[in-house]
N, C-alpha and C. Protein backbone atom coordinates (compact mmCIF):
# COMPACT_ATOMS: atom_id res chain seq x y z
N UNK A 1 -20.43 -28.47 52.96
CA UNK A 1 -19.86 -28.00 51.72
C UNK A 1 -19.19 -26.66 51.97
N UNK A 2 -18.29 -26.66 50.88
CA UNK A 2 -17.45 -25.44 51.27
C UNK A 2 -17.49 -24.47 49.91
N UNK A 3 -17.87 -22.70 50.44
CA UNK A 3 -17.56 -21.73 49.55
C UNK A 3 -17.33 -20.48 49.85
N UNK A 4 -16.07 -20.40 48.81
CA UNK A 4 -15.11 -19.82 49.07
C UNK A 4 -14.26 -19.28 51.09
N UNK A 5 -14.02 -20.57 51.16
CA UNK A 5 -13.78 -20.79 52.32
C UNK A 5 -14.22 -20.66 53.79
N UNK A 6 -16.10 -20.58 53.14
CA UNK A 6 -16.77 -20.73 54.70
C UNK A 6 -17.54 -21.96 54.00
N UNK A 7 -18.01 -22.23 55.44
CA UNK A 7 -18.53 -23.84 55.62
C UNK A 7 -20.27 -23.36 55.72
N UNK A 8 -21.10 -24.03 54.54
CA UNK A 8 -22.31 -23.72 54.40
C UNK A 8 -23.35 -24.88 55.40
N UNK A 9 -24.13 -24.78 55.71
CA UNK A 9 -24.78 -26.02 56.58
C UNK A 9 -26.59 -25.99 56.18
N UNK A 10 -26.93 -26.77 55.44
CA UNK A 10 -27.86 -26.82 55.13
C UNK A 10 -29.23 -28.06 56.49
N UNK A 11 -30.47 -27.17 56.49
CA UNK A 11 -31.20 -28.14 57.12
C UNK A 11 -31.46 -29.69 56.48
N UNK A 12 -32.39 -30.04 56.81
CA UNK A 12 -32.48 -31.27 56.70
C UNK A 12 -33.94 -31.00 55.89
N UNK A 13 -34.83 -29.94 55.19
CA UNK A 13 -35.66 -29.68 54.72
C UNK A 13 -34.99 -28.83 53.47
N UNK A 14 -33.90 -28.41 53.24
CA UNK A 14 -32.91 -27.70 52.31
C UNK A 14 -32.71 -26.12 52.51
N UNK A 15 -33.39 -25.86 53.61
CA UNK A 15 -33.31 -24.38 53.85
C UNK A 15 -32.05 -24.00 53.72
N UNK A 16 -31.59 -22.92 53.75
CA UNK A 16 -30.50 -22.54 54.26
C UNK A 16 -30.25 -22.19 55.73
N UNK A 17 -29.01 -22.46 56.78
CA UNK A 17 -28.66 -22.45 57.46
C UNK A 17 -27.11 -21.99 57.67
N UNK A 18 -26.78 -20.98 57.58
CA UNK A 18 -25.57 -20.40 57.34
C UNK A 18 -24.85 -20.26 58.20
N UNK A 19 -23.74 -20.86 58.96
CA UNK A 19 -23.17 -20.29 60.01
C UNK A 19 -21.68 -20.29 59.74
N UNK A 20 -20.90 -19.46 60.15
CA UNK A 20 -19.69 -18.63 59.86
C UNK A 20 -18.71 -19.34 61.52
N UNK A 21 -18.05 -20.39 61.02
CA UNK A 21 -16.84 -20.77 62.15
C UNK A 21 -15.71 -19.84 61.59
N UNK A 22 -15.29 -19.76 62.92
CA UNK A 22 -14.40 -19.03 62.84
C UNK A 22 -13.36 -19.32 64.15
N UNK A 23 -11.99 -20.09 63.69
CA UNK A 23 -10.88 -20.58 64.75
C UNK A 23 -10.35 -19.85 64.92
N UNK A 24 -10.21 -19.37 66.29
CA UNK A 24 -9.88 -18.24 67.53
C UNK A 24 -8.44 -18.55 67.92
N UNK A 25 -8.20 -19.91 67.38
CA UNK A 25 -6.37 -20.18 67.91
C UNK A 25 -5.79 -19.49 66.92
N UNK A 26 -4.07 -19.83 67.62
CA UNK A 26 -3.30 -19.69 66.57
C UNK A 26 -2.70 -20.82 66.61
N UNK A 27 -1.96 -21.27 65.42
CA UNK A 27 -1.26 -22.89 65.31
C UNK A 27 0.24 -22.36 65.26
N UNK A 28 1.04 -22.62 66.04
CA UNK A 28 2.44 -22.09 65.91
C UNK A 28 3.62 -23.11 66.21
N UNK A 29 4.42 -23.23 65.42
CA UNK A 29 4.93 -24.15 65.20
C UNK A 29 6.91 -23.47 64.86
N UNK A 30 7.38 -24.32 65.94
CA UNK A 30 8.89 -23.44 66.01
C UNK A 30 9.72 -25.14 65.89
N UNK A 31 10.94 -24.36 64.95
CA UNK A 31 12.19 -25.66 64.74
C UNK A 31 12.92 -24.77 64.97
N UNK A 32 13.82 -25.72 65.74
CA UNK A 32 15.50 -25.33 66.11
C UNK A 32 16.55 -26.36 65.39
N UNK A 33 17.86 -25.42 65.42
CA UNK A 33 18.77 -26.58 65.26
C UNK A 33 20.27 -25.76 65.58
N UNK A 34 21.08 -26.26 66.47
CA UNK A 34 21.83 -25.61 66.65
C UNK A 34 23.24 -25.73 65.42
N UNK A 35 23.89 -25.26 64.65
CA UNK A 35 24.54 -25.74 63.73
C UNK A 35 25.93 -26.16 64.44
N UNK A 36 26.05 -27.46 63.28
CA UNK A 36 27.42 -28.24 64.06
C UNK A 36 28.96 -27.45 64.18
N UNK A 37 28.74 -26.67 63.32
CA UNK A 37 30.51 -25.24 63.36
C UNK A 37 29.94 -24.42 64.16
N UNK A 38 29.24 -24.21 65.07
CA UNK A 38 29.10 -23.76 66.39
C UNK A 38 29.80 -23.56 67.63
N UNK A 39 30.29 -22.88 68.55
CA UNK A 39 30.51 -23.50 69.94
C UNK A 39 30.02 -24.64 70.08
N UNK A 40 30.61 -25.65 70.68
CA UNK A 40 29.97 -27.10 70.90
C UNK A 40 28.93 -26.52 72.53
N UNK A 41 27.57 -26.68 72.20
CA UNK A 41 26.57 -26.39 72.96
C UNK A 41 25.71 -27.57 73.37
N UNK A 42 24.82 -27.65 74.27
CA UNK A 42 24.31 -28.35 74.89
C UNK A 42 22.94 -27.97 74.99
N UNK A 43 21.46 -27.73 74.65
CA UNK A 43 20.19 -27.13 74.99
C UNK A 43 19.90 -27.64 76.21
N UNK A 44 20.05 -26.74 77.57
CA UNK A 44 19.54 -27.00 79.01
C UNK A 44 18.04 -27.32 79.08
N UNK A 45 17.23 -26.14 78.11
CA UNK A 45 16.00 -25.97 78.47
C UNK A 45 15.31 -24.90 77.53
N UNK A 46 13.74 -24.86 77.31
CA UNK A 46 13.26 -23.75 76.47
C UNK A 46 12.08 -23.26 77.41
N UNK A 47 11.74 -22.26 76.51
CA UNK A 47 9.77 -22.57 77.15
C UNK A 47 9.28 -21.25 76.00
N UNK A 48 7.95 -21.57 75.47
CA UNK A 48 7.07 -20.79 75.12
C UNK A 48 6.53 -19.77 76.31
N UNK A 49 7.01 -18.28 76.27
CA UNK A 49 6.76 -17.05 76.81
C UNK A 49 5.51 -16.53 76.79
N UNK A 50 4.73 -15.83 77.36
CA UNK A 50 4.38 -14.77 77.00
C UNK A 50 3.12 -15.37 76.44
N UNK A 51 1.84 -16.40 76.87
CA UNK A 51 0.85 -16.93 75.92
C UNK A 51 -0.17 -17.02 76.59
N UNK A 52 -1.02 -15.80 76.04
CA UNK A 52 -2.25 -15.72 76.09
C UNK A 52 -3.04 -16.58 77.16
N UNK A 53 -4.09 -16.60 78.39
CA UNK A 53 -4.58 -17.79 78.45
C UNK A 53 -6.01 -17.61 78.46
N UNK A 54 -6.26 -16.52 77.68
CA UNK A 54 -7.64 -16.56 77.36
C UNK A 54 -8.18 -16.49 75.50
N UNK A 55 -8.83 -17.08 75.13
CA UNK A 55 -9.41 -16.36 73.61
C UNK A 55 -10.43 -15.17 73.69
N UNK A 56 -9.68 -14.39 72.77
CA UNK A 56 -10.76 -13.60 72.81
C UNK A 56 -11.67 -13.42 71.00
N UNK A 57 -12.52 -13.08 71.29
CA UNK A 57 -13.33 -13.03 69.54
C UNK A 57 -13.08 -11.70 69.39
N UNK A 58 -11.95 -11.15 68.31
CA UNK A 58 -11.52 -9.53 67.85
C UNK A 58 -12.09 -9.54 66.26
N UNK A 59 -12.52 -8.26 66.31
CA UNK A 59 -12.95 -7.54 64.85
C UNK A 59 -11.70 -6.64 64.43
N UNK A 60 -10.44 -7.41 64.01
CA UNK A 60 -9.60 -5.99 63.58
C UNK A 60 -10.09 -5.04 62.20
N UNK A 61 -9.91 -4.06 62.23
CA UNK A 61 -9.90 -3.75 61.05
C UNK A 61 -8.36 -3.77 59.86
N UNK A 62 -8.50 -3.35 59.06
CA UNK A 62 -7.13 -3.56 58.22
C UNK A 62 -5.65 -3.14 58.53
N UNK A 63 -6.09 -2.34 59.19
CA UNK A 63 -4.46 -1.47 59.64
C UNK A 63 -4.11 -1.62 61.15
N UNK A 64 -5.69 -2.02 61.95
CA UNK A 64 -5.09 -1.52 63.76
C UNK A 64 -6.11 -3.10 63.98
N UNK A 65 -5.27 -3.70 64.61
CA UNK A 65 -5.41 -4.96 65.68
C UNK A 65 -6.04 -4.68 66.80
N UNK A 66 -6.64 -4.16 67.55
CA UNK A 66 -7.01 -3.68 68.78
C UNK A 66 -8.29 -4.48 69.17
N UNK A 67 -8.57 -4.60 70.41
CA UNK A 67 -9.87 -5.40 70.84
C UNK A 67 -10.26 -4.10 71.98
N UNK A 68 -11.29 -3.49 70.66
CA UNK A 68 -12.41 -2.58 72.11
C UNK A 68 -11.15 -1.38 72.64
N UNK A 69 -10.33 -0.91 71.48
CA UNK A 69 -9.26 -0.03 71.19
C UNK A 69 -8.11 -0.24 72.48
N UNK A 70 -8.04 -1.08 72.64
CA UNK A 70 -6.65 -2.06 73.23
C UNK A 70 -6.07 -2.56 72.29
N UNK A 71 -4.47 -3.21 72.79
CA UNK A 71 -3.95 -4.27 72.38
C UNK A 71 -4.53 -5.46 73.26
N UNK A 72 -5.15 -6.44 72.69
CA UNK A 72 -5.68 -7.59 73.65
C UNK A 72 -4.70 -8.69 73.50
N UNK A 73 -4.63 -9.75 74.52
CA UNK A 73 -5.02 -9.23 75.65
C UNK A 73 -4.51 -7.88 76.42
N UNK A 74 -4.97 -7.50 77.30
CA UNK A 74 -4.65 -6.24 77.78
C UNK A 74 -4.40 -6.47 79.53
N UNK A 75 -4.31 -7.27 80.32
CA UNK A 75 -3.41 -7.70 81.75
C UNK A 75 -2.34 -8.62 81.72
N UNK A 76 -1.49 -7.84 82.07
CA UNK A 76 0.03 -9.04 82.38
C UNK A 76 -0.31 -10.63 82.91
N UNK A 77 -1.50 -10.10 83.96
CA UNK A 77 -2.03 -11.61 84.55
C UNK A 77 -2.74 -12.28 84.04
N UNK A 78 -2.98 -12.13 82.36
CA UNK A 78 -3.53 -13.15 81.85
C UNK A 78 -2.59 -13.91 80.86
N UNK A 79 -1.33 -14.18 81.14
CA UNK A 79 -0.29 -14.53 80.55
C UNK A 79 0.30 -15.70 80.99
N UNK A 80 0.56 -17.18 80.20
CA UNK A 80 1.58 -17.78 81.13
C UNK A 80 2.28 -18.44 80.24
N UNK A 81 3.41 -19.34 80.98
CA UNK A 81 4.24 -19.46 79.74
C UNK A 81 3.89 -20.95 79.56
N UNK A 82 3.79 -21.21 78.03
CA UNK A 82 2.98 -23.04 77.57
C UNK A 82 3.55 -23.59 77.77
N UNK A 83 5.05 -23.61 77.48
CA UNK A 83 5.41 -25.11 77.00
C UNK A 83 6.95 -25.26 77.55
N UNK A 84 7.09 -25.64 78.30
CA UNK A 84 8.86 -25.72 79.17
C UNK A 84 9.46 -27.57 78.44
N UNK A 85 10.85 -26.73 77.97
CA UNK A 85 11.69 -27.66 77.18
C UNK A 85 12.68 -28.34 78.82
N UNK A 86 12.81 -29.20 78.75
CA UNK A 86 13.80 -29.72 79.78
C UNK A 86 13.88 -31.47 79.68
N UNK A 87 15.12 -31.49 80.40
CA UNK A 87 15.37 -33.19 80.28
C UNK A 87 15.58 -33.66 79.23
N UNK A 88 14.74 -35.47 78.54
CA UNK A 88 14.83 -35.78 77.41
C UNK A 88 14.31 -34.91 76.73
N UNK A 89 13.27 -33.86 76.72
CA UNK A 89 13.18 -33.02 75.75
C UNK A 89 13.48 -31.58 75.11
N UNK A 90 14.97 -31.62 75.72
CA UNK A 90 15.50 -30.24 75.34
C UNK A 90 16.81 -31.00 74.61
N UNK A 91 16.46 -30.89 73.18
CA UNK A 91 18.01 -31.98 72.33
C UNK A 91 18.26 -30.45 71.65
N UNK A 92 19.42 -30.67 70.69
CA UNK A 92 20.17 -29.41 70.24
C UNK A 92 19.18 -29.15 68.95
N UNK A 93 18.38 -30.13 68.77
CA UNK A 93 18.01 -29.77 67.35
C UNK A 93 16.42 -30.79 67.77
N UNK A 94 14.68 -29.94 67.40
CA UNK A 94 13.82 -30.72 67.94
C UNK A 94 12.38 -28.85 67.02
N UNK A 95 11.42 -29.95 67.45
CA UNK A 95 10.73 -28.61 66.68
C UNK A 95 9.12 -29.14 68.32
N UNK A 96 8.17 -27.71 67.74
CA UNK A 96 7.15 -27.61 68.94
C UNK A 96 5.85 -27.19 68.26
N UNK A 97 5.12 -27.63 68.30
CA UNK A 97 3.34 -27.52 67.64
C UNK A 97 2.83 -27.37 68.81
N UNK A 98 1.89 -26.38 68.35
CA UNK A 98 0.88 -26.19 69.62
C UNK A 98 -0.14 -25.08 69.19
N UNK A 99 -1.43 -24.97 69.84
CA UNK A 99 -2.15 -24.30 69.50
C UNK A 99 -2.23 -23.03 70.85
N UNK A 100 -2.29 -22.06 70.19
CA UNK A 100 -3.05 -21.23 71.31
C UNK A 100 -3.11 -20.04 71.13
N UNK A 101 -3.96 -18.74 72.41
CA UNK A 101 -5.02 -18.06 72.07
C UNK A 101 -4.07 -16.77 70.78
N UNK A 102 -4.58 -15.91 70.09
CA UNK A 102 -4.25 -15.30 69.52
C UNK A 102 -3.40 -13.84 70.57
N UNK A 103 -2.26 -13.39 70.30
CA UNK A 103 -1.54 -12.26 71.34
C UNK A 103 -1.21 -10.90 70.21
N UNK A 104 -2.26 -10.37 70.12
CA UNK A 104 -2.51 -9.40 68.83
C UNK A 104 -1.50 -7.84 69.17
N UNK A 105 -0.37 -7.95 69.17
CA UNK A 105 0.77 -6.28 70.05
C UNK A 105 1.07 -5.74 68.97
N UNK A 106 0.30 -5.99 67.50
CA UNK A 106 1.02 -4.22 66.71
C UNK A 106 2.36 -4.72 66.19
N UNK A 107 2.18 -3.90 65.37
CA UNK A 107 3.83 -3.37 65.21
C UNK A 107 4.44 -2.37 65.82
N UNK A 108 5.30 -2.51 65.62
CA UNK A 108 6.85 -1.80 66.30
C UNK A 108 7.69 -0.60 65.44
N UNK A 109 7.01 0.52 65.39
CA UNK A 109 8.18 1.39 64.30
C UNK A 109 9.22 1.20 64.50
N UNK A 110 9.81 1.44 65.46
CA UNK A 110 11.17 1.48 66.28
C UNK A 110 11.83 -0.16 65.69
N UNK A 111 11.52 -1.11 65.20
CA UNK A 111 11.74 -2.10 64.73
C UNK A 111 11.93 -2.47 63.31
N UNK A 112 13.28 -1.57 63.08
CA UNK A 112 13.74 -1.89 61.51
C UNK A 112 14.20 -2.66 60.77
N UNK A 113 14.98 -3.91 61.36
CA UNK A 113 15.61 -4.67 61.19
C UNK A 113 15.36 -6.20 62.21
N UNK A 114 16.59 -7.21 62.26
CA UNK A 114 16.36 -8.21 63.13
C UNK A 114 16.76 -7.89 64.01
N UNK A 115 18.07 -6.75 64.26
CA UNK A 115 18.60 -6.33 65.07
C UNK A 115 18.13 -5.72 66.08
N UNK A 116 17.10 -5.05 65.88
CA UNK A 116 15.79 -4.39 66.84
C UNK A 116 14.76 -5.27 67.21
N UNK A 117 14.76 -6.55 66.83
CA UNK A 117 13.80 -7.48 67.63
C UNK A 117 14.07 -7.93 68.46
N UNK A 118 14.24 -6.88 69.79
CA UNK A 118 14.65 -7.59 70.93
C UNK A 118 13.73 -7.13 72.05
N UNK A 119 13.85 -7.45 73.38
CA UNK A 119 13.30 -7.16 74.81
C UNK A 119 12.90 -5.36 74.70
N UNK A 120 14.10 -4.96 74.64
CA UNK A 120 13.94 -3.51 74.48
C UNK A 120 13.33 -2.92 73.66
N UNK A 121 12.55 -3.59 72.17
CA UNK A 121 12.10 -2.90 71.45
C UNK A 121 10.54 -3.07 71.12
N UNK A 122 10.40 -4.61 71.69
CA UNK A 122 9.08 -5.10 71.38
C UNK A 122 7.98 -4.90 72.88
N UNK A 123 6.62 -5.13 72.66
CA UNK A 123 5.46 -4.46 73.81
C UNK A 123 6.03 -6.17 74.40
N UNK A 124 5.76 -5.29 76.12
CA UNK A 124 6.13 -6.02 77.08
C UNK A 124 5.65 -7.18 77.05
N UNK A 125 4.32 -7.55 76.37
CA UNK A 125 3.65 -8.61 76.06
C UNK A 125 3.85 -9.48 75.07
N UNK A 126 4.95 -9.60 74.56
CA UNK A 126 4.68 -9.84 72.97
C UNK A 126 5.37 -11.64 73.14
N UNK A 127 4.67 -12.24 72.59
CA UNK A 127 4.84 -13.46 72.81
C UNK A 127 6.58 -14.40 71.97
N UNK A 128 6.98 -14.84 73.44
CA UNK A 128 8.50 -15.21 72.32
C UNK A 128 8.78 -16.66 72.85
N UNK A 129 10.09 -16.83 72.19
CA UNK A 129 10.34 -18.28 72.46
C UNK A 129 11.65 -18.47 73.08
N UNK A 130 12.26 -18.45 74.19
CA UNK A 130 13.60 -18.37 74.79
C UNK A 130 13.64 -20.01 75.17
N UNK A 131 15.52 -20.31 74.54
CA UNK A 131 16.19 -21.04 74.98
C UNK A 131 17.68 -20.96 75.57
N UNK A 132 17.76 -21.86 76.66
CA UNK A 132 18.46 -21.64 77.37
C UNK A 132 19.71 -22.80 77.15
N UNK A 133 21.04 -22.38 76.94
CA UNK A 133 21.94 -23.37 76.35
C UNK A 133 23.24 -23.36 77.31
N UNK A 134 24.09 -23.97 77.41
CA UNK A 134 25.24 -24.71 78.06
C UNK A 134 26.18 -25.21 77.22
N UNK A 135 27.99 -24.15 77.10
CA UNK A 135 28.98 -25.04 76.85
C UNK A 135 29.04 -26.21 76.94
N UNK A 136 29.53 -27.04 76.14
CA UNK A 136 30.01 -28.34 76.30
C UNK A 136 30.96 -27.91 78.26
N UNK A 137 31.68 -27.59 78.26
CA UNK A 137 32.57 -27.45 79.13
C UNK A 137 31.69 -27.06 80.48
N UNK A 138 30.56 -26.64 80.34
CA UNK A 138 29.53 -26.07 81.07
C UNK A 138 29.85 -24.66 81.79
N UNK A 139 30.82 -24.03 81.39
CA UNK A 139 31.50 -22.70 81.91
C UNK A 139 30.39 -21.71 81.02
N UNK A 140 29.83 -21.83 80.20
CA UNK A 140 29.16 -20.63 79.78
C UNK A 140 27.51 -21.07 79.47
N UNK A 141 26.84 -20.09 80.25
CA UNK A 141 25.50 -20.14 79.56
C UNK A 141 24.94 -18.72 79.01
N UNK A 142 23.79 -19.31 77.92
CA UNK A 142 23.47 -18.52 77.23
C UNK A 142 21.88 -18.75 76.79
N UNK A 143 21.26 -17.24 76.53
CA UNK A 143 20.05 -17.51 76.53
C UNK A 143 19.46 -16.35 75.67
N UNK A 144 18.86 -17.26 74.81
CA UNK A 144 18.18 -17.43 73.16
C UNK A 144 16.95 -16.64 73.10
N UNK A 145 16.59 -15.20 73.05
CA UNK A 145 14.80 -14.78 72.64
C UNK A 145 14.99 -14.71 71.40
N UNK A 146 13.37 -15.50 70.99
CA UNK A 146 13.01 -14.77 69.57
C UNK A 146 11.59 -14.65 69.50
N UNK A 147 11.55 -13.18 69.62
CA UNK A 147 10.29 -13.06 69.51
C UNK A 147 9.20 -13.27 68.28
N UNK A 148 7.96 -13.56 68.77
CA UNK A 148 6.95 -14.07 67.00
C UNK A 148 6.40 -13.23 66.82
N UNK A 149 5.69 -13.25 65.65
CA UNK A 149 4.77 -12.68 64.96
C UNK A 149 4.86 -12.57 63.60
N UNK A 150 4.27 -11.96 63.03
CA UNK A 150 4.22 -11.81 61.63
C UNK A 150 5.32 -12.08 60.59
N UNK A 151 5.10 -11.99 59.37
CA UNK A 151 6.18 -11.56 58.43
C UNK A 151 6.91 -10.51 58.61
N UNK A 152 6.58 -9.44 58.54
CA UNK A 152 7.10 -8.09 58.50
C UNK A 152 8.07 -8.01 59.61
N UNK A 153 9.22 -7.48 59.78
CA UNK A 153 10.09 -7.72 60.89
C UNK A 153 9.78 -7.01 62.37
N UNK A 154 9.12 -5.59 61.82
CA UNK A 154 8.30 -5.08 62.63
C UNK A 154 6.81 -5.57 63.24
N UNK A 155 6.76 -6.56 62.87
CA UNK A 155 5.51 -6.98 63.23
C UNK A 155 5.08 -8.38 64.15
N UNK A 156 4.60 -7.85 65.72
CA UNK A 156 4.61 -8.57 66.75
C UNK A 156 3.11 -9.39 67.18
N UNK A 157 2.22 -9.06 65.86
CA UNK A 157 1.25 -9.86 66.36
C UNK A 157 0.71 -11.09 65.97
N UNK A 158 0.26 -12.33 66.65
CA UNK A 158 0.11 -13.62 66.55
C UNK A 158 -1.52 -13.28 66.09
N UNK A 159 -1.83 -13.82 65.23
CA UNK A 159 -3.57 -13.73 64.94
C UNK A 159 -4.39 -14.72 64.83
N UNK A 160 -4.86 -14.81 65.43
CA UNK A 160 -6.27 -16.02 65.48
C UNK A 160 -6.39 -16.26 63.99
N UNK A 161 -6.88 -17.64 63.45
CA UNK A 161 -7.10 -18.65 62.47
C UNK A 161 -5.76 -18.20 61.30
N UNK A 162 -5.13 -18.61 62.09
CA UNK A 162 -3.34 -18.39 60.91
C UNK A 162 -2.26 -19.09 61.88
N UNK A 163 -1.61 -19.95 60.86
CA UNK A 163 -0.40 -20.95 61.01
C UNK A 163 0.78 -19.71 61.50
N UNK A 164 1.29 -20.19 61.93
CA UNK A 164 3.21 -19.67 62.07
C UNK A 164 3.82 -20.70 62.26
N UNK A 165 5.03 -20.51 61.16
CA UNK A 165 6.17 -21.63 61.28
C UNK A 165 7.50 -21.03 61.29
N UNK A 166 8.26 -21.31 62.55
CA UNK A 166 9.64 -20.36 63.01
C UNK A 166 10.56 -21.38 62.73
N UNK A 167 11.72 -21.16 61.78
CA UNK A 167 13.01 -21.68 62.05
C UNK A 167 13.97 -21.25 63.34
């Protein structure tokens, strides 16, 4: 039974037995579509960046994300990238579900706009989604970051037990 959104577990004598789950992923979920008054383009390839490959269990408090006063994770080498688009599955227009660990980097003052959500502005870690595209003519390629996280435009962190859905 459920209240107010924790899961109660009673014995089998009616005691109480209380235990507090708590999902450590994140569910993130990205659609593309390249629009047809476009350069006529081709999607070569994608891949999910920058993803976590450990969970960790964080106590943020309200304002600072930190695990054990880090940004966690906290080594480059615990990073790899999930999910590589290629072949039949890199079409111009296709979407990607997947679960995984939470990549908690803060916000970004320096990040006022969309225009500042880029390589240069966000922590070296911050989890994104690059695609890689091809003229029709195949003379030009080009290649797509967008980094995730939050609502806020300034805001780069993915959080354990919360959906994201990217156009």
């Amino acid at each position: 039974m459920t209240n107010e959104g924790k899961i109660v577990i009673q014995s089998a004598d009616g005691s109480d037995a209380r235990i507090l789950l708590k999902r450590l992923a994140v569910r993130l979920t990205v659609n593309w579509k390249f629009a047809e008054d476009c350069v006529p383009t081709i999607l070569e390839g994608g891949k999910l960046c920058q993803v976590p490959t450990v969970y960790y269990l964080m106590s943020p408090t309200e304002t600072d994300f930190r695990f054990e006063g880090d940004l966690y994770p906290i080594s480059t080498v615990e990073y790899k990238d999930l999910y590589r688009l290629k072949g039949a599955d890199a079409k111009n227009e296709g979407s990607l579900t997947t679960w995984m660990p939470a990549n908690a980097k803060g916000k970004s003052r320096s990040v006022t706009s969309e225009y500042y959500r880029t390589k240069e502005y966000a922590h070296a870690s911050a989890t994104y989604m690059e695609l890689v595209v091809d003229s029709k003519d195949g003379l030009e390629r080009m290649y797509y970051r967008a980094y995730l996280g939050g609502n806020d435009v300034s805001d780069f962190n993915l959080l354990e037990s919360t959906n994201y859905n990217y156009r």
